[in-house]
C-alpha atoms as a PDB file:
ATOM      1  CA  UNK A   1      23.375 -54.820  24.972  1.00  0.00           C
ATOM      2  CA  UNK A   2      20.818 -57.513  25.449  1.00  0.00           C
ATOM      3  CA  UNK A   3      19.268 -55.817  28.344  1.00  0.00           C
ATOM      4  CA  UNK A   4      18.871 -52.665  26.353  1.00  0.00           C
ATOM      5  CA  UNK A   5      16.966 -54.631  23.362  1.00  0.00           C
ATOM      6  CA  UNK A   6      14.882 -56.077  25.758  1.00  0.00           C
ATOM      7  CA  UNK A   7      14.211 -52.610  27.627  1.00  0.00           C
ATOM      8  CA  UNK A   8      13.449 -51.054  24.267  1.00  0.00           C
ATOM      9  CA  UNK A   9      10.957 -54.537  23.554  1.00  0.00           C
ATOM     10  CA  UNK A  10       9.550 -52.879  26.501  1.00  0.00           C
ATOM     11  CA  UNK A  11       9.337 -49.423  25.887  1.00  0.00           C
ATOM     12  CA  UNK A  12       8.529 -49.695  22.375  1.00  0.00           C
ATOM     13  CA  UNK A  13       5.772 -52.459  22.332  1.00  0.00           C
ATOM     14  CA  UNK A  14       2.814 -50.711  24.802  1.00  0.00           C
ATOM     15  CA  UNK A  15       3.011 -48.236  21.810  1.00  0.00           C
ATOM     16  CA  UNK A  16       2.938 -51.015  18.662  1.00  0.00           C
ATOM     17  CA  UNK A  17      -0.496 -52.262  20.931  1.00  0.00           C
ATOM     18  CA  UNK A  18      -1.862 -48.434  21.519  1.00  0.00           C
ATOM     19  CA  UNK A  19      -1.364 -47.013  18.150  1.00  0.00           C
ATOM     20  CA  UNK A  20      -4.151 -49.097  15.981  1.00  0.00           C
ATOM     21  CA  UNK A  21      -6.480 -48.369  19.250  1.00  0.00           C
ATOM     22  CA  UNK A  22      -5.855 -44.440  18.351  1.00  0.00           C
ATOM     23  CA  UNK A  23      -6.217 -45.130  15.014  1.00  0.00           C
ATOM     24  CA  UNK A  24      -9.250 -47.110  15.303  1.00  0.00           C
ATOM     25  CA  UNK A  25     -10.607 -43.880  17.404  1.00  0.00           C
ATOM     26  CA  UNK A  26      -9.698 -41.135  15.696  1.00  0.00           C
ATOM     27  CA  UNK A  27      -9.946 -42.200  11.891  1.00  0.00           C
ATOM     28  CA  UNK A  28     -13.327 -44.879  11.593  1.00  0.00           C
ATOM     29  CA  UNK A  29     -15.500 -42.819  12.894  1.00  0.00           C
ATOM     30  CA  UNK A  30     -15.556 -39.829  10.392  1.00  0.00           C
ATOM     31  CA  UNK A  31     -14.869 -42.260   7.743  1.00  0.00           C
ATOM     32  CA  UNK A  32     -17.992 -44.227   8.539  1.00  0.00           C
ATOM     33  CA  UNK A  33     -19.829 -40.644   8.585  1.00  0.00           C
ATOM     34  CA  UNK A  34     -18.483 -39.814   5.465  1.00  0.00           C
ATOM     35  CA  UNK A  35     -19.569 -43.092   4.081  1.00  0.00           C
ATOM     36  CA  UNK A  36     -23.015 -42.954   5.626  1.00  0.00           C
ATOM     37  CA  UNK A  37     -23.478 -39.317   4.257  1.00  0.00           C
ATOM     38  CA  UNK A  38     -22.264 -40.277   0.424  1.00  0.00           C
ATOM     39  CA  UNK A  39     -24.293 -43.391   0.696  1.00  0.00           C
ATOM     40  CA  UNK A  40     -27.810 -41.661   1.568  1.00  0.00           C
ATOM     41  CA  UNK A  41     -27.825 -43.770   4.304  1.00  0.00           C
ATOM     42  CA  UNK A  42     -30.716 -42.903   7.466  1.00  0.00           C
ATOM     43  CA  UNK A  43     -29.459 -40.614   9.402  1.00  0.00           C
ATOM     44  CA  UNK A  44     -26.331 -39.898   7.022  1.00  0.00           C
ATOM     45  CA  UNK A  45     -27.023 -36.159   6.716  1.00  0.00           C
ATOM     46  CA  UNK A  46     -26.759 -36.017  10.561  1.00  0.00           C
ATOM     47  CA  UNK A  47     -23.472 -37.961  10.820  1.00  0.00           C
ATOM     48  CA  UNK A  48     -22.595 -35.364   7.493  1.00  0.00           C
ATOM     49  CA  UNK A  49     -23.618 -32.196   9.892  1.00  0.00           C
ATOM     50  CA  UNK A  50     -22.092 -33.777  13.089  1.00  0.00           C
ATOM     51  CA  UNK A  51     -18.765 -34.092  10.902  1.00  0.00           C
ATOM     52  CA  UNK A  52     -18.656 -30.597   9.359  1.00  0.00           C
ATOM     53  CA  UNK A  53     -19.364 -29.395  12.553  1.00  0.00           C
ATOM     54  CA  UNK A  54     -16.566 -31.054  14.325  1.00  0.00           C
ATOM     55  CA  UNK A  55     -13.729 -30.101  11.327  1.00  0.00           C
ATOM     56  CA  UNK A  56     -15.327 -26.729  11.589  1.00  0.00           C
ATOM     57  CA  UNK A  57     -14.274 -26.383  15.273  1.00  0.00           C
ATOM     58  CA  UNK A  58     -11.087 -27.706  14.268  1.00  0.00           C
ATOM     59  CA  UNK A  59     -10.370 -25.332  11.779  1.00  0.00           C
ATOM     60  CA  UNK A  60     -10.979 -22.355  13.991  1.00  0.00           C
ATOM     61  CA  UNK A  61      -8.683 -23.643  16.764  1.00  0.00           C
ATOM     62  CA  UNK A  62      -5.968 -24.273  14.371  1.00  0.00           C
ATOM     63  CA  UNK A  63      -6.683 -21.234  12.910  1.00  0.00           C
ATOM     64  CA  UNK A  64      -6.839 -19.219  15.777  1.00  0.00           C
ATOM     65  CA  UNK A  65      -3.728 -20.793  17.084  1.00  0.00           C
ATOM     66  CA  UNK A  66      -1.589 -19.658  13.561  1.00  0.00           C
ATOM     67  CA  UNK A  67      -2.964 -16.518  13.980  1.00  0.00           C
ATOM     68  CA  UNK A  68      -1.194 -16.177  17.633  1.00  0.00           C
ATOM     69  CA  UNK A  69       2.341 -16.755  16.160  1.00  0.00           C
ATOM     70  CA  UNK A  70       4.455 -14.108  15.031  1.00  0.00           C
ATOM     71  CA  UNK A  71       5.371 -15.328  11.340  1.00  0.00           C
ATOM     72  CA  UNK A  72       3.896 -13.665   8.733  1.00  0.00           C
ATOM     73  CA  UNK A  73       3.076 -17.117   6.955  1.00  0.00           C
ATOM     74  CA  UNK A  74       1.290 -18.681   9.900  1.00  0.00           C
ATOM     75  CA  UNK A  75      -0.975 -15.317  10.078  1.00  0.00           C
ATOM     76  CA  UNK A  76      -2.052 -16.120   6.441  1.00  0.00           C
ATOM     77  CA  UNK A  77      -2.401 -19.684   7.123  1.00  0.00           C
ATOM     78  CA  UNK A  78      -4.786 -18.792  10.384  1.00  0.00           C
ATOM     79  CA  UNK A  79      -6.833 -16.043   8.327  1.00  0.00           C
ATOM     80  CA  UNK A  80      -7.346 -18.964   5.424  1.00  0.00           C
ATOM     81  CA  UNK A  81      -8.409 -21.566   8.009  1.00  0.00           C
ATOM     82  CA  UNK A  82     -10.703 -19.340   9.397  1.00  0.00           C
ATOM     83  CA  UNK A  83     -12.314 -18.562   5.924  1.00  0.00           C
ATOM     84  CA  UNK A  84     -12.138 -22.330   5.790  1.00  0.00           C
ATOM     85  CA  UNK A  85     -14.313 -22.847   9.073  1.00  0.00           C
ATOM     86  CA  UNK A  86     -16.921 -20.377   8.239  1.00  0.00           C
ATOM     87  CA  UNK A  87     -17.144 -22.036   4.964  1.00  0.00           C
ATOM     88  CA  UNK A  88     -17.597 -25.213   6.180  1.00  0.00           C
ATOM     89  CA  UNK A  89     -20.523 -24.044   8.786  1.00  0.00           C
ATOM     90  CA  UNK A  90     -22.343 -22.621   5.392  1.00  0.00           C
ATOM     91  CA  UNK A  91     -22.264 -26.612   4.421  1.00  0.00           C
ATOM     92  CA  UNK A  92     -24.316 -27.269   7.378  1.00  0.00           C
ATOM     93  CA  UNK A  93     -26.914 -24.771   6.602  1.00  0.00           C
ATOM     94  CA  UNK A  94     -27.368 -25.755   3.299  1.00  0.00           C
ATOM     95  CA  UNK A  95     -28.119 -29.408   4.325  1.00  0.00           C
ATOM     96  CA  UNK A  96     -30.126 -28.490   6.889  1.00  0.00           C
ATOM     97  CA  UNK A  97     -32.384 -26.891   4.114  1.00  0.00           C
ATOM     98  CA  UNK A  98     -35.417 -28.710   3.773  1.00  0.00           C
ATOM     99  CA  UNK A  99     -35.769 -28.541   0.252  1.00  0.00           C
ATOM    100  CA  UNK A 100     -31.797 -30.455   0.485  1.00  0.00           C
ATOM    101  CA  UNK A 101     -33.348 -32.875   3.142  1.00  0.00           C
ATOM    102  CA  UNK A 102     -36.325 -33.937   0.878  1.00  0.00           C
ATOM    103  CA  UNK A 103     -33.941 -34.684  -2.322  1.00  0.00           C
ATOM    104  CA  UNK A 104     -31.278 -36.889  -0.141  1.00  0.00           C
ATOM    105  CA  UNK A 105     -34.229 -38.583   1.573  1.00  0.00           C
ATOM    106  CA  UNK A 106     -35.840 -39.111  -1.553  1.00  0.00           C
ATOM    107  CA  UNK A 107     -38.885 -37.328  -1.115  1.00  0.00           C
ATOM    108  CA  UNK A 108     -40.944 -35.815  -3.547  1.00  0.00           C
ATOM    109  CA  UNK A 109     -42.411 -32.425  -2.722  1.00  0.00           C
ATOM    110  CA  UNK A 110     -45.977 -31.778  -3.781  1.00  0.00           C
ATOM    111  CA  UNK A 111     -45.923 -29.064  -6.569  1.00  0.00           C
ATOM    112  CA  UNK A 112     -49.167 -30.316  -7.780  1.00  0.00           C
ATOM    113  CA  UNK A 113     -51.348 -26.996  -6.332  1.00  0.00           C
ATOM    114  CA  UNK A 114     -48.670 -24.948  -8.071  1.00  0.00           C
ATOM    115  CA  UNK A 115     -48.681 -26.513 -11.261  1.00  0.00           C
ATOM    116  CA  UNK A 116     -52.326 -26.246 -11.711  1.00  0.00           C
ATOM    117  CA  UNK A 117     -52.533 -22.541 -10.786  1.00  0.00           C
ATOM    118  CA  UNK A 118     -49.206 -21.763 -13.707  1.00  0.00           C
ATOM    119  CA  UNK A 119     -50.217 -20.206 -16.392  1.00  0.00           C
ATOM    120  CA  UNK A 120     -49.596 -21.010 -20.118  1.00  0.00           C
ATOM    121  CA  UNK A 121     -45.519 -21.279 -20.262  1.00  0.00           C
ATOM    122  CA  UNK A 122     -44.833 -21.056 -16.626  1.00  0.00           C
ATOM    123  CA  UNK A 123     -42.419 -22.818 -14.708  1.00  0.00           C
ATOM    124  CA  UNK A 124     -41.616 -22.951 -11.133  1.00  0.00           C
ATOM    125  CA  UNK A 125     -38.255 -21.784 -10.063  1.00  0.00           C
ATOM    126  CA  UNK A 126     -36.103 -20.420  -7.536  1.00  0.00           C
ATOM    127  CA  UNK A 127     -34.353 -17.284  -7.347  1.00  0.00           C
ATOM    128  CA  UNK A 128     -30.938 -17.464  -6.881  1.00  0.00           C
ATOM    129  CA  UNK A 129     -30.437 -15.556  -4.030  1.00  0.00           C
ATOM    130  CA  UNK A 130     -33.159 -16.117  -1.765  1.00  0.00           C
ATOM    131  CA  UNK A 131     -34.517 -19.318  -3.047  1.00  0.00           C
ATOM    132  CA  UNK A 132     -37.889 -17.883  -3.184  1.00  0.00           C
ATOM    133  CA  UNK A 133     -40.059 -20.284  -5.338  1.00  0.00           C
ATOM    134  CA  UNK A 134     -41.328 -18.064  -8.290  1.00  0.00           C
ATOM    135  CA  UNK A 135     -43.895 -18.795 -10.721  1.00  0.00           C
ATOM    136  CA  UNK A 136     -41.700 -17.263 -14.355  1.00  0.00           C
ATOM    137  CA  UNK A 137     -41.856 -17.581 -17.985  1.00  0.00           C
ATOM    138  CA  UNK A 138     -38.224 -18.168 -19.171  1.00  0.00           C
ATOM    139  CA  UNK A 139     -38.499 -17.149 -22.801  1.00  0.00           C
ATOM    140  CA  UNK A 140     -39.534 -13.458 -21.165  1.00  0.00           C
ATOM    141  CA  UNK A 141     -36.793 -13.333 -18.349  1.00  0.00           C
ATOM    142  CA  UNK A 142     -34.346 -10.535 -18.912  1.00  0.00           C
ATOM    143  CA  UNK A 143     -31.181  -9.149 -16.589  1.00  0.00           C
ATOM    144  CA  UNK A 144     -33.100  -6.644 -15.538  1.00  0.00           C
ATOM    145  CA  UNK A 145     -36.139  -9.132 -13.677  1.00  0.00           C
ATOM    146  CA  UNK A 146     -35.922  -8.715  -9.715  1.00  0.00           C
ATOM    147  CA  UNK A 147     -36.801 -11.323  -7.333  1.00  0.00           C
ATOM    148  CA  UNK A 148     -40.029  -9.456  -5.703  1.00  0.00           C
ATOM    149  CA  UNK A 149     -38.936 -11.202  -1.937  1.00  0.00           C
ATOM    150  CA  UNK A 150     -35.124  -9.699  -1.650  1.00  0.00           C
ATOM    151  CA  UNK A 151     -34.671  -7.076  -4.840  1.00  0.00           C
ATOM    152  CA  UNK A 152     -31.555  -9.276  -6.811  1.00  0.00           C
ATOM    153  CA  UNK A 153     -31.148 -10.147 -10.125  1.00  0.00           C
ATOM    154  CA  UNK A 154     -33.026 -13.223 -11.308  1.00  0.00           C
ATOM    155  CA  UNK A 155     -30.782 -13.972 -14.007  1.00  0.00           C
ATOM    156  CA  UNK A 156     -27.141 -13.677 -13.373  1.00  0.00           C
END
Protein backbone atom coordinates (compact mmCIF):
# COMPACT_ATOMS: atom_id res chain seq x y z
CA UNK A 1 0.00 0.00 0.00
CA UNK A 2 2.68 2.45 0.93
CA UNK A 3 4.80 1.54 -1.96
CA UNK A 4 1.93 2.12 -4.31
CA UNK A 5 1.29 5.84 -2.82
CA UNK A 6 4.69 6.49 -3.19
CA UNK A 7 4.82 5.00 -6.90
CA UNK A 8 1.78 7.08 -7.74
CA UNK A 9 3.86 10.37 -5.82
CA UNK A 10 5.98 9.34 -8.62
CA UNK A 11 3.98 8.91 -11.48
CA UNK A 12 1.69 11.61 -10.76
CA UNK A 13 4.07 14.52 -9.74
CA UNK A 14 6.41 14.94 -13.24
CA UNK A 15 2.84 15.81 -14.49
CA UNK A 16 1.69 18.42 -11.40
CA UNK A 17 5.46 20.13 -12.55
CA UNK A 18 4.70 19.82 -16.58
CA UNK A 19 1.20 20.96 -16.70
CA UNK A 20 1.61 24.92 -15.74
CA UNK A 21 4.79 24.67 -18.27
CA UNK A 22 2.01 23.63 -21.06
CA UNK A 23 -0.14 25.99 -19.82
CA UNK A 24 2.25 28.72 -19.68
CA UNK A 25 2.96 27.70 -23.57
CA UNK A 26 -0.03 27.22 -25.02
CA UNK A 27 -2.42 29.87 -23.30
CA UNK A 28 -0.02 33.39 -22.58
CA UNK A 29 0.94 33.78 -25.68
CA UNK A 30 -2.39 34.43 -27.60
CA UNK A 31 -3.62 36.06 -24.57
CA UNK A 32 -0.80 38.57 -24.60
CA UNK A 33 -1.67 39.00 -28.51
CA UNK A 34 -5.06 39.50 -27.79
CA UNK A 35 -4.17 42.02 -25.20
CA UNK A 36 -1.61 43.78 -27.35
CA UNK A 37 -4.18 43.93 -30.29
CA UNK A 38 -7.24 45.43 -27.95
CA UNK A 39 -4.74 47.69 -26.36
CA UNK A 40 -3.42 49.46 -29.72
CA UNK A 41 -0.29 48.49 -28.63
CA UNK A 42 2.98 48.70 -31.53
CA UNK A 43 2.92 46.00 -33.34
CA UNK A 44 -0.57 44.73 -31.85
CA UNK A 45 -2.26 44.42 -35.26
CA UNK A 46 0.58 41.99 -36.21
CA UNK A 47 0.33 39.82 -33.06
CA UNK A 48 -3.84 40.33 -34.01
CA UNK A 49 -3.01 38.89 -37.76
CA UNK A 50 -0.40 36.32 -36.50
CA UNK A 51 -3.33 35.07 -34.10
CA UNK A 52 -6.21 34.91 -36.61
CA UNK A 53 -3.98 33.31 -38.75
CA UNK A 54 -2.97 30.59 -36.46
CA UNK A 55 -6.93 29.83 -35.16
CA UNK A 56 -7.63 30.00 -38.83
CA UNK A 57 -5.33 27.00 -39.53
CA UNK A 58 -6.82 25.45 -36.65
CA UNK A 59 -10.17 25.67 -37.69
CA UNK A 60 -9.57 24.07 -41.03
CA UNK A 61 -7.74 21.06 -39.54
CA UNK A 62 -10.44 20.49 -37.12
CA UNK A 63 -12.70 21.04 -39.66
CA UNK A 64 -11.33 18.99 -42.14
CA UNK A 65 -10.85 16.26 -39.66
CA UNK A 66 -15.02 16.29 -38.72
CA UNK A 67 -15.58 16.26 -42.12
CA UNK A 68 -13.61 12.72 -42.47
CA UNK A 69 -15.95 10.97 -39.93
CA UNK A 70 -18.93 9.25 -40.87
CA UNK A 71 -21.63 10.97 -38.49
CA UNK A 72 -23.85 13.15 -39.94
CA UNK A 73 -23.30 15.73 -36.99
CA UNK A 74 -19.53 15.87 -37.25
CA UNK A 75 -20.02 16.61 -41.21
CA UNK A 76 -22.06 19.73 -40.15
CA UNK A 77 -19.72 20.59 -37.48
CA UNK A 78 -16.60 20.34 -40.18
CA UNK A 79 -18.65 22.35 -42.96
CA UNK A 80 -19.35 25.20 -40.03
CA UNK A 81 -15.68 25.26 -38.98
CA UNK A 82 -14.68 25.65 -42.30
CA UNK A 83 -17.11 28.66 -42.86
CA UNK A 84 -15.53 29.63 -39.57
CA UNK A 85 -11.82 29.59 -40.99
CA UNK A 86 -12.55 31.42 -44.11
CA UNK A 87 -14.26 33.90 -42.00
CA UNK A 88 -11.64 34.43 -39.85
CA UNK A 89 -8.94 34.90 -42.88
CA UNK A 90 -11.51 37.85 -44.10
CA UNK A 91 -10.45 39.43 -40.46
CA UNK A 92 -6.99 39.52 -41.62
CA UNK A 93 -7.69 41.30 -44.77
CA UNK A 94 -9.63 43.80 -43.34
CA UNK A 95 -6.82 44.79 -40.88
CA UNK A 96 -4.41 44.64 -43.25
CA UNK A 97 -6.40 47.54 -44.98
CA UNK A 98 -4.58 50.58 -44.81
CA UNK A 99 -7.27 52.81 -44.25
CA UNK A 100 -7.83 50.12 -40.80
CA UNK A 101 -3.99 50.47 -40.16
CA UNK A 102 -4.05 54.36 -40.12
CA UNK A 103 -7.19 54.53 -37.56
CA UNK A 104 -5.55 51.82 -34.97
CA UNK A 105 -2.20 53.60 -35.38
CA UNK A 106 -3.75 56.77 -34.93
CA UNK A 107 -2.98 58.40 -37.99
CA UNK A 108 -4.74 60.97 -39.65
CA UNK A 109 -5.07 60.72 -43.41
CA UNK A 110 -4.73 63.91 -45.39
CA UNK A 111 -8.20 64.71 -46.96
CA UNK A 112 -7.24 68.26 -47.15
CA UNK A 113 -6.75 68.23 -51.35
CA UNK A 114 -10.16 66.58 -51.37
CA UNK A 115 -11.93 68.83 -49.26
CA UNK A 116 -10.91 71.84 -51.11
CA UNK A 117 -11.82 70.47 -54.57
CA UNK A 118 -15.84 69.33 -52.91
CA UNK A 119 -18.26 71.22 -54.03
CA UNK A 120 -21.06 73.07 -52.13
CA UNK A 121 -22.73 70.06 -49.92
CA UNK A 122 -20.26 67.40 -50.69
CA UNK A 123 -18.93 64.92 -48.53
CA UNK A 124 -16.39 62.30 -48.92
CA UNK A 125 -17.48 58.76 -48.56
CA UNK A 126 -17.02 55.29 -49.31
CA UNK A 127 -19.04 52.97 -51.17
CA UNK A 128 -20.00 50.10 -49.50
CA UNK A 129 -18.86 47.57 -51.58
CA UNK A 130 -15.70 48.55 -52.97
CA UNK A 131 -14.66 51.20 -50.60
CA UNK A 132 -14.05 53.51 -53.39
CA UNK A 133 -13.73 57.07 -51.86
CA UNK A 134 -16.55 59.13 -53.61
CA UNK A 135 -17.06 62.70 -53.61
CA UNK A 136 -21.53 62.65 -52.95
CA UNK A 137 -24.16 64.92 -51.85
CA UNK A 138 -26.31 62.93 -49.33
CA UNK A 139 -29.52 64.93 -49.42
CA UNK A 140 -29.53 63.80 -53.43
CA UNK A 141 -28.50 60.04 -52.92
CA UNK A 142 -31.25 57.70 -53.97
CA UNK A 143 -31.38 53.54 -54.21
CA UNK A 144 -30.93 53.75 -57.50
CA UNK A 145 -27.06 55.73 -57.31
CA UNK A 146 -24.24 53.20 -58.55
CA UNK A 147 -20.80 53.23 -57.36
CA UNK A 148 -19.06 54.31 -60.88
CA UNK A 149 -15.74 51.79 -59.83
CA UNK A 150 -17.78 48.26 -59.34
CA UNK A 151 -21.69 49.01 -60.54
CA UNK A 152 -23.50 48.31 -56.71
CA UNK A 153 -25.86 50.11 -54.96
CA UNK A 154 -24.58 53.08 -52.97
CA UNK A 155 -27.27 53.08 -50.60
CA UNK A 156 -28.41 49.81 -49.26
Amino acid sequence: MTVDLVLGIFIISPLLVTLPIYFNLILLPPIFMVVSFKNKRKNGDILGMILLLILSLIFLLVGLQDLSREETMSIIQGILLLLLSASTIRRIRTIRNTVYKNWYNDIKENTGLFEKQLVEDEVLATCPSCSTLLAVIPSKLSEDDKCPNCGENLVN
